[in-house]
PDB file of N, CA and C in Angstrom:
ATOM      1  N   UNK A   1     -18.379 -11.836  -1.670  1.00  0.00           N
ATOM      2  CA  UNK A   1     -17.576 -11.268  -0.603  1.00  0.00           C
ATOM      3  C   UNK A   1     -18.140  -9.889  -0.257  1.00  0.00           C
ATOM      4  N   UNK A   2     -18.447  -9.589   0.768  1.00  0.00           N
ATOM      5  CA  UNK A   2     -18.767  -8.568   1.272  1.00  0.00           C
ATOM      6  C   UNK A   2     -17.354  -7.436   1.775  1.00  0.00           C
ATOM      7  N   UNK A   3     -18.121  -6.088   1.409  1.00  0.00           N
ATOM      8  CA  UNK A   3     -16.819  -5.269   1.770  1.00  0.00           C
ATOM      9  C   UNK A   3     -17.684  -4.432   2.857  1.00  0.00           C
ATOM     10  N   UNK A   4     -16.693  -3.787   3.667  1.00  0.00           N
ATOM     11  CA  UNK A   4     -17.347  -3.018   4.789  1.00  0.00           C
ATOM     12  C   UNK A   4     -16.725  -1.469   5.027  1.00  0.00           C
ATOM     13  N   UNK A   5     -16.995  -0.615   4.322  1.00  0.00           N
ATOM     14  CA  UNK A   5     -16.156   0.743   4.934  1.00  0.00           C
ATOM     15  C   UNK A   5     -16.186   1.169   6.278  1.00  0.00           C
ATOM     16  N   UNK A   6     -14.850   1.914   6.615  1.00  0.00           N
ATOM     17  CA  UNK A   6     -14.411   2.420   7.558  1.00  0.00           C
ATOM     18  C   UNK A   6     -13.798   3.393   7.481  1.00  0.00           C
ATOM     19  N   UNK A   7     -14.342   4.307   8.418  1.00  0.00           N
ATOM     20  CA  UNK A   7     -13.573   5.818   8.070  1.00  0.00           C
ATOM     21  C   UNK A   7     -12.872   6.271   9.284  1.00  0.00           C
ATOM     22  N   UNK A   8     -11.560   6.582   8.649  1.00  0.00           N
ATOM     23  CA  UNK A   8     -10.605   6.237   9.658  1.00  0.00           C
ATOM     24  C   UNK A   8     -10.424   8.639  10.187  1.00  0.00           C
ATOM     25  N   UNK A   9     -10.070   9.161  11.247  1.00  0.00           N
ATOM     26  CA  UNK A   9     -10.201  10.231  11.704  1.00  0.00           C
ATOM     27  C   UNK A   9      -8.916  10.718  12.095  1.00  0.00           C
ATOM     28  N   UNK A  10      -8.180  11.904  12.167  1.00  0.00           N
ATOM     29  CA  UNK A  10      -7.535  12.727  12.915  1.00  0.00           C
ATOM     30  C   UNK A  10      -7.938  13.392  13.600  1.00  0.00           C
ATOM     31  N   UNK A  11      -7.503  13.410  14.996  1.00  0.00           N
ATOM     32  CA  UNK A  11      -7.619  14.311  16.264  1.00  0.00           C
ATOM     33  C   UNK A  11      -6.234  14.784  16.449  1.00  0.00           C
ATOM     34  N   UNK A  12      -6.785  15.918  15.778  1.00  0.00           N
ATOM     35  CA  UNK A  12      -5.515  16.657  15.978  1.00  0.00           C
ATOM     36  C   UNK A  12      -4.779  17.161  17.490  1.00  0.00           C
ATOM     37  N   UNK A  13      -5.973  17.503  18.680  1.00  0.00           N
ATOM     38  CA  UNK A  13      -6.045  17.750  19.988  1.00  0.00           C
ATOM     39  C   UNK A  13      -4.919  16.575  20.299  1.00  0.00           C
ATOM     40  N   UNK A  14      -5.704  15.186  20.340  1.00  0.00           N
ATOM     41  CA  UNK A  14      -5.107  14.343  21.155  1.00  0.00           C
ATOM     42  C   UNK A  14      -3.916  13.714  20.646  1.00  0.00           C
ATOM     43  N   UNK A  15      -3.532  14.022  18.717  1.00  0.00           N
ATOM     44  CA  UNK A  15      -2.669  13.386  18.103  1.00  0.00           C
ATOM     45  C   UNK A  15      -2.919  12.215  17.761  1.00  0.00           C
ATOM     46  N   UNK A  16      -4.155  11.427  17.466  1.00  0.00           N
ATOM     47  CA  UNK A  16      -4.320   9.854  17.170  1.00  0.00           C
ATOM     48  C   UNK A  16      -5.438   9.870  16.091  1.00  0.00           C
ATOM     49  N   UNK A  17      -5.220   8.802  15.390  1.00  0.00           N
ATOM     50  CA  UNK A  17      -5.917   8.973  14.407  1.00  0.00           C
ATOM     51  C   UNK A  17      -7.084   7.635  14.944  1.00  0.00           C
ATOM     52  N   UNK A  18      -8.608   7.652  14.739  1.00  0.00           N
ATOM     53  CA  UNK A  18      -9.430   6.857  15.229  1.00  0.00           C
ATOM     54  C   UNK A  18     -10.394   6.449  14.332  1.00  0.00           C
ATOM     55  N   UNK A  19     -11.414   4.884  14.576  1.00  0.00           N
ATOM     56  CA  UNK A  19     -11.752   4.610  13.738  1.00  0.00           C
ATOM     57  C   UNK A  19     -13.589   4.792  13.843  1.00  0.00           C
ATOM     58  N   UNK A  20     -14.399   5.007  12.865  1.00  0.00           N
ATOM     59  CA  UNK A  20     -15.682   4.555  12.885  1.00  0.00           C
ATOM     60  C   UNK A  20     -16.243   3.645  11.677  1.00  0.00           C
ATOM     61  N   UNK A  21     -17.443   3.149  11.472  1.00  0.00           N
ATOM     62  CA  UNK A  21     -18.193   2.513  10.797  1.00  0.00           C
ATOM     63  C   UNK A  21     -19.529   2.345  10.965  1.00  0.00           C
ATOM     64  N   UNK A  22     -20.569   2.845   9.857  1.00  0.00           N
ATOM     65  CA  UNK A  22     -21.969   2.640   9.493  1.00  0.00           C
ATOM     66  C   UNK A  22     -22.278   0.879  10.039  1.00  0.00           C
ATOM     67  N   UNK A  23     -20.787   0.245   9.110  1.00  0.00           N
ATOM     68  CA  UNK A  23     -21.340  -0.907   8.654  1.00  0.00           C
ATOM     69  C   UNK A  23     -20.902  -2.303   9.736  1.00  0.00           C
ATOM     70  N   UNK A  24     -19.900  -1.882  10.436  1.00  0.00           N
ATOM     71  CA  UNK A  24     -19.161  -2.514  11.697  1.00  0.00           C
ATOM     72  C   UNK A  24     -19.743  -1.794  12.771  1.00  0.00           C
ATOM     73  N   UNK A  25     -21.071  -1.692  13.362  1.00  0.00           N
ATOM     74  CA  UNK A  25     -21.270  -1.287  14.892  1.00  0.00           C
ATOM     75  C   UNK A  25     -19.967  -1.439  15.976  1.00  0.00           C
ATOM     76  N   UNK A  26     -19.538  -0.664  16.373  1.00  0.00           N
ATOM     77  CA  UNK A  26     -18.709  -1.257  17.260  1.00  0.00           C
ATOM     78  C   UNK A  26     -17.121  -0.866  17.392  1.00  0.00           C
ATOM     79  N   UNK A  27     -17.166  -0.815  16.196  1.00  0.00           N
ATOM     80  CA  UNK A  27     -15.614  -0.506  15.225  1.00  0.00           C
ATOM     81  C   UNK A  27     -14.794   0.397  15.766  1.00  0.00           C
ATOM     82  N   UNK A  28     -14.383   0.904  17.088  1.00  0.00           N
ATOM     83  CA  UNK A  28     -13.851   1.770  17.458  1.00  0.00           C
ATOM     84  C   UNK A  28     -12.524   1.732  18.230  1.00  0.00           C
ATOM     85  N   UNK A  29     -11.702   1.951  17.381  1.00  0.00           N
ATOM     86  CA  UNK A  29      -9.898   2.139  17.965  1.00  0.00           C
ATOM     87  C   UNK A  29      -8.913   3.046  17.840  1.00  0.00           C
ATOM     88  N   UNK A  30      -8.280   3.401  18.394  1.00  0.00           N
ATOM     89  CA  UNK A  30      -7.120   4.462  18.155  1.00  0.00           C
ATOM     90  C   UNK A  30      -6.027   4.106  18.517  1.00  0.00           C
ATOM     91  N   UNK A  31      -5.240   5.184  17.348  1.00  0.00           N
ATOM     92  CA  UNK A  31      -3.436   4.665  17.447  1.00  0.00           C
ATOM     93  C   UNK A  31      -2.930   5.614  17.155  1.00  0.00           C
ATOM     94  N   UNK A  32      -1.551   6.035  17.017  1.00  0.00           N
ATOM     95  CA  UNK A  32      -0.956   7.255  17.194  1.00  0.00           C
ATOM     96  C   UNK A  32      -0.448   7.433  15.388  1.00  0.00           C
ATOM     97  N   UNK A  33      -0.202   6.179  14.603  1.00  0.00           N
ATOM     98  CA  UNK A  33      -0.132   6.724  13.081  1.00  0.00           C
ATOM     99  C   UNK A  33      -1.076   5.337  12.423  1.00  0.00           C
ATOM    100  N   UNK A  34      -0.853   6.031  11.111  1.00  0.00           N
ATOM    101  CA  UNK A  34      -2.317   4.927  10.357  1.00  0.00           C
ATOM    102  C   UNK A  34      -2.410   4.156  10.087  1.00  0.00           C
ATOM    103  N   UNK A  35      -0.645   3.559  10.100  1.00  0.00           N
ATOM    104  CA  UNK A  35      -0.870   1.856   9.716  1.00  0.00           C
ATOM    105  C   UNK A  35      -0.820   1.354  11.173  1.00  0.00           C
ATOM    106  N   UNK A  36      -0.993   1.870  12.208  1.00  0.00           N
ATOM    107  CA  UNK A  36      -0.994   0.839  13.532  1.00  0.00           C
ATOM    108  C   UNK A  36      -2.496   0.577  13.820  1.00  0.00           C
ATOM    109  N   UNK A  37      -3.289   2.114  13.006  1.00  0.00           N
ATOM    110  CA  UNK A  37      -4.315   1.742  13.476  1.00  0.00           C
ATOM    111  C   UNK A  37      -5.773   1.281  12.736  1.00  0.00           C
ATOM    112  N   UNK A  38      -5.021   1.211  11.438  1.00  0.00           N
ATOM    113  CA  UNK A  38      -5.429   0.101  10.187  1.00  0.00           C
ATOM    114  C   UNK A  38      -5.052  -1.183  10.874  1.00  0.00           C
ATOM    115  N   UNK A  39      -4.478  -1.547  11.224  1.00  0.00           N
ATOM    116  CA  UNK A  39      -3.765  -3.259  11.619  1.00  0.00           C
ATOM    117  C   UNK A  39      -4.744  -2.948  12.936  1.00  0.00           C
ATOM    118  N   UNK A  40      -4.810  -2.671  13.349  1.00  0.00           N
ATOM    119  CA  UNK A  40      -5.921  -2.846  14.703  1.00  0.00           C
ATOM    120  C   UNK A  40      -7.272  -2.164  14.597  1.00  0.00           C
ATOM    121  N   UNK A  41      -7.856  -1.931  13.513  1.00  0.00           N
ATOM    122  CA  UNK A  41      -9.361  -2.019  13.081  1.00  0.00           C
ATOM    123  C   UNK A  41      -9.724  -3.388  12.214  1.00  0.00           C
ATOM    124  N   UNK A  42      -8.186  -3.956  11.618  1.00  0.00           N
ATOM    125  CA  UNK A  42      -8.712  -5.002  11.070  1.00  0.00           C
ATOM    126  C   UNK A  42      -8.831  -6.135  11.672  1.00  0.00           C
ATOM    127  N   UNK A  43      -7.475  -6.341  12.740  1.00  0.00           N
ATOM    128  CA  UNK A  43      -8.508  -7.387  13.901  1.00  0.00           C
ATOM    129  C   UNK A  43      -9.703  -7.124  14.766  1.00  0.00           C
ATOM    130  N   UNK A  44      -9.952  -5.429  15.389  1.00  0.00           N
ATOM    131  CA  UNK A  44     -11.050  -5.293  16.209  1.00  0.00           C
ATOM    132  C   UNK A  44     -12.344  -5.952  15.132  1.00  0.00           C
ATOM    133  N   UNK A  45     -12.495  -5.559  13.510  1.00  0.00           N
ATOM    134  CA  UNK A  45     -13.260  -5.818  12.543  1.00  0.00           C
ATOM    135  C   UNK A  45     -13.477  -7.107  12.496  1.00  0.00           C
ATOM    136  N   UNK A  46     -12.989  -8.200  12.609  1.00  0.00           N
ATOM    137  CA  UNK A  46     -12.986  -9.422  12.451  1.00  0.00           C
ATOM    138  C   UNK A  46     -13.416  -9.915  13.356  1.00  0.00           C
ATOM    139  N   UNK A  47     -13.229  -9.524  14.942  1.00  0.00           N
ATOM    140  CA  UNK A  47     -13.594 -10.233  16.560  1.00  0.00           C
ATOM    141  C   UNK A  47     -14.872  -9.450  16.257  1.00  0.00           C
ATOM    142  N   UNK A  48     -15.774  -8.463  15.650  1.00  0.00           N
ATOM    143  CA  UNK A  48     -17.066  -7.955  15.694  1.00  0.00           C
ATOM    144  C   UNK A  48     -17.740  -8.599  14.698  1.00  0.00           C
ATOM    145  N   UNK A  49     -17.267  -8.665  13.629  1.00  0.00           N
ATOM    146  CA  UNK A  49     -18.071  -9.230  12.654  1.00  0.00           C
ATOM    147  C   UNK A  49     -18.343 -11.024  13.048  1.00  0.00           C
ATOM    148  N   UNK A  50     -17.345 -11.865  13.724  1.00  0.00           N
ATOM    149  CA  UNK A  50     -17.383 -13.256  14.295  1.00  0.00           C
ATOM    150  C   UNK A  50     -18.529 -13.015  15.394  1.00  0.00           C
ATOM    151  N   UNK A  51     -18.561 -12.399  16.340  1.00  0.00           N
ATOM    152  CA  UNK A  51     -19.519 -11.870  17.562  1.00  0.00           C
ATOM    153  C   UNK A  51     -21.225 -11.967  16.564  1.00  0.00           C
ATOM    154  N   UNK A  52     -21.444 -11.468  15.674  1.00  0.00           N
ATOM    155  CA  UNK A  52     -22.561 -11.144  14.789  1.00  0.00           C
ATOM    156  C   UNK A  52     -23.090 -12.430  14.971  1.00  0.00           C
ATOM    157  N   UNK A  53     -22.398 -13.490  14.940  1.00  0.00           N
ATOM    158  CA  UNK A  53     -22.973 -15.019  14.447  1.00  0.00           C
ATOM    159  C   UNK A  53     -22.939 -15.532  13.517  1.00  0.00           C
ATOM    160  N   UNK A  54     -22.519 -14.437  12.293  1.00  0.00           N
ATOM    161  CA  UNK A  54     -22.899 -14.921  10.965  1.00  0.00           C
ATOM    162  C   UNK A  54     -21.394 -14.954  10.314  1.00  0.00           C
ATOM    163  N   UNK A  55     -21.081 -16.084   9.826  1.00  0.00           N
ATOM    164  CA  UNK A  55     -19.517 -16.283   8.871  1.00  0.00           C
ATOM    165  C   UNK A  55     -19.813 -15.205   7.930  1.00  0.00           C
ATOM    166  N   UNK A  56     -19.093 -13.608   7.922  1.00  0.00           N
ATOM    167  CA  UNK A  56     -19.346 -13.265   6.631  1.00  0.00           C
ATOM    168  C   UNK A  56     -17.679 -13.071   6.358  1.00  0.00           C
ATOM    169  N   UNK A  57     -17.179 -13.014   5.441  1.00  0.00           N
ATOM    170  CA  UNK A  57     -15.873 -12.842   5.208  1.00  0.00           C
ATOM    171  C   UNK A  57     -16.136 -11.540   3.794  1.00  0.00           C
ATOM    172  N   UNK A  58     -15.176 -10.735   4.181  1.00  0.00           N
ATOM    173  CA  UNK A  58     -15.019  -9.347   3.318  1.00  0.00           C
ATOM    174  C   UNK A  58     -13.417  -8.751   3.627  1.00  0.00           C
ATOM    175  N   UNK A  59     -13.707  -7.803   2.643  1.00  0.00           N
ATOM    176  CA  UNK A  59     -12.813  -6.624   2.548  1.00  0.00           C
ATOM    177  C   UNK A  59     -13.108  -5.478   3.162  1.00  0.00           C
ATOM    178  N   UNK A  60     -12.092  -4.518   4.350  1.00  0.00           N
ATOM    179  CA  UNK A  60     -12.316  -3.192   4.228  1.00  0.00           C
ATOM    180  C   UNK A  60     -11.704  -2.405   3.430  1.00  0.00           C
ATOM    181  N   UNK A  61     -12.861  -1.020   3.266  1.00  0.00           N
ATOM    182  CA  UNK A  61     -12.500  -0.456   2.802  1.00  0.00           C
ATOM    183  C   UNK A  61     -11.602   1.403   3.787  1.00  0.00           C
ATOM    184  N   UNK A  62     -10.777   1.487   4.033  1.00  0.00           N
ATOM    185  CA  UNK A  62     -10.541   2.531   4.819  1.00  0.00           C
ATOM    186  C   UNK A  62     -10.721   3.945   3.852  1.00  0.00           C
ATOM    187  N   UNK A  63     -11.013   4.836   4.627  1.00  0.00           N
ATOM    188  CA  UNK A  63     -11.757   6.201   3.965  1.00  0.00           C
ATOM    189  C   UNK A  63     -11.201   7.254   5.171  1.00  0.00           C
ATOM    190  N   UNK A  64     -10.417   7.915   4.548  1.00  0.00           N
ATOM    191  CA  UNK A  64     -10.264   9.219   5.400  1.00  0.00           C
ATOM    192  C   UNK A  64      -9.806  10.448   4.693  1.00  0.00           C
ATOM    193  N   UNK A  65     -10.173  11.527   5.700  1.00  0.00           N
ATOM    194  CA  UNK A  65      -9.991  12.670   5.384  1.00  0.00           C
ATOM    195  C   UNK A  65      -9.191  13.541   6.370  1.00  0.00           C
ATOM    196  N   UNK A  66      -8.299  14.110   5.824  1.00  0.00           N
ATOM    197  CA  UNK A  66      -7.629  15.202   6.843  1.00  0.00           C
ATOM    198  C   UNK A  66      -7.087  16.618   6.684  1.00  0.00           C
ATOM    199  N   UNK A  67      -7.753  17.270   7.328  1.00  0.00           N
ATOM    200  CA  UNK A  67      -7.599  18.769   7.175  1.00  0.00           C
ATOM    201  C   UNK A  67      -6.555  19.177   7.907  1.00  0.00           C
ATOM    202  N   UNK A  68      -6.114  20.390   7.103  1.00  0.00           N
ATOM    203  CA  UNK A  68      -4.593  20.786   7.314  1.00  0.00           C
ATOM    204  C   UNK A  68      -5.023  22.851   7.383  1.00  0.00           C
ATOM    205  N   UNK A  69      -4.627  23.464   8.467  1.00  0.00           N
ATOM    206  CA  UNK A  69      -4.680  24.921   7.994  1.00  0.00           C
ATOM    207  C   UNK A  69      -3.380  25.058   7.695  1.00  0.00           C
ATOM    208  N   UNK A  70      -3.690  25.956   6.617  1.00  0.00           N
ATOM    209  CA  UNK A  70      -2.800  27.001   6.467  1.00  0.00           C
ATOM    210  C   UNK A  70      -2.506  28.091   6.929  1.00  0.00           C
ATOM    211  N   UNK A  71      -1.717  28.498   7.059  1.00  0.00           N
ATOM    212  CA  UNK A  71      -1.276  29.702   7.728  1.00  0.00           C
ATOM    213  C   UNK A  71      -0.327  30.873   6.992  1.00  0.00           C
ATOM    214  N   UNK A  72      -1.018  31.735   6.178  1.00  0.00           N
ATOM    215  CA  UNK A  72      -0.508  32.525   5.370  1.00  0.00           C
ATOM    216  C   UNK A  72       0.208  33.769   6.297  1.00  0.00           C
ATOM    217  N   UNK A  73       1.567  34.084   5.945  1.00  0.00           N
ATOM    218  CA  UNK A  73       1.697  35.290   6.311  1.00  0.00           C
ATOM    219  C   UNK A  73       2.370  36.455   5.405  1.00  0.00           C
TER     220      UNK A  73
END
């Protein structure tokens, strides 16, 4: 079974959190919180990886990071 990471983003500007991937060309969606837009990288992930030609069936892996300032006073 093949696994495929995805690293999922905050835009803090626009408020949506969005997706990329090394390993999914293509992989790109946004949603306003992270499980809407986990559930819609994992079907966009599946209609790209079927498109490829090749049956591969895997796991993602989601990866993110999010920065927060602080504001000391």
């Amino acid at each position: 079974m093949d696994s495929y990471n995805v690293q999922l983003h905050w835009d803090d500007e626009a408020k949506v959190w969005w997706t990329s991937s090394e390993d999914i060309p293509g992989l790109l969606v946004e949603a306003d919180d992270i499980d809407e837009v986990v559930k819609e990288a994992c079907l966009a992930a599946s209609l790209l990886v079927e498109m490829d030609g090749v049956e591969k069936r895997g796991k993602l892996n989601f990866l993110y990071q999010r920065e927060a300032k602080v504001i000391y006073e």
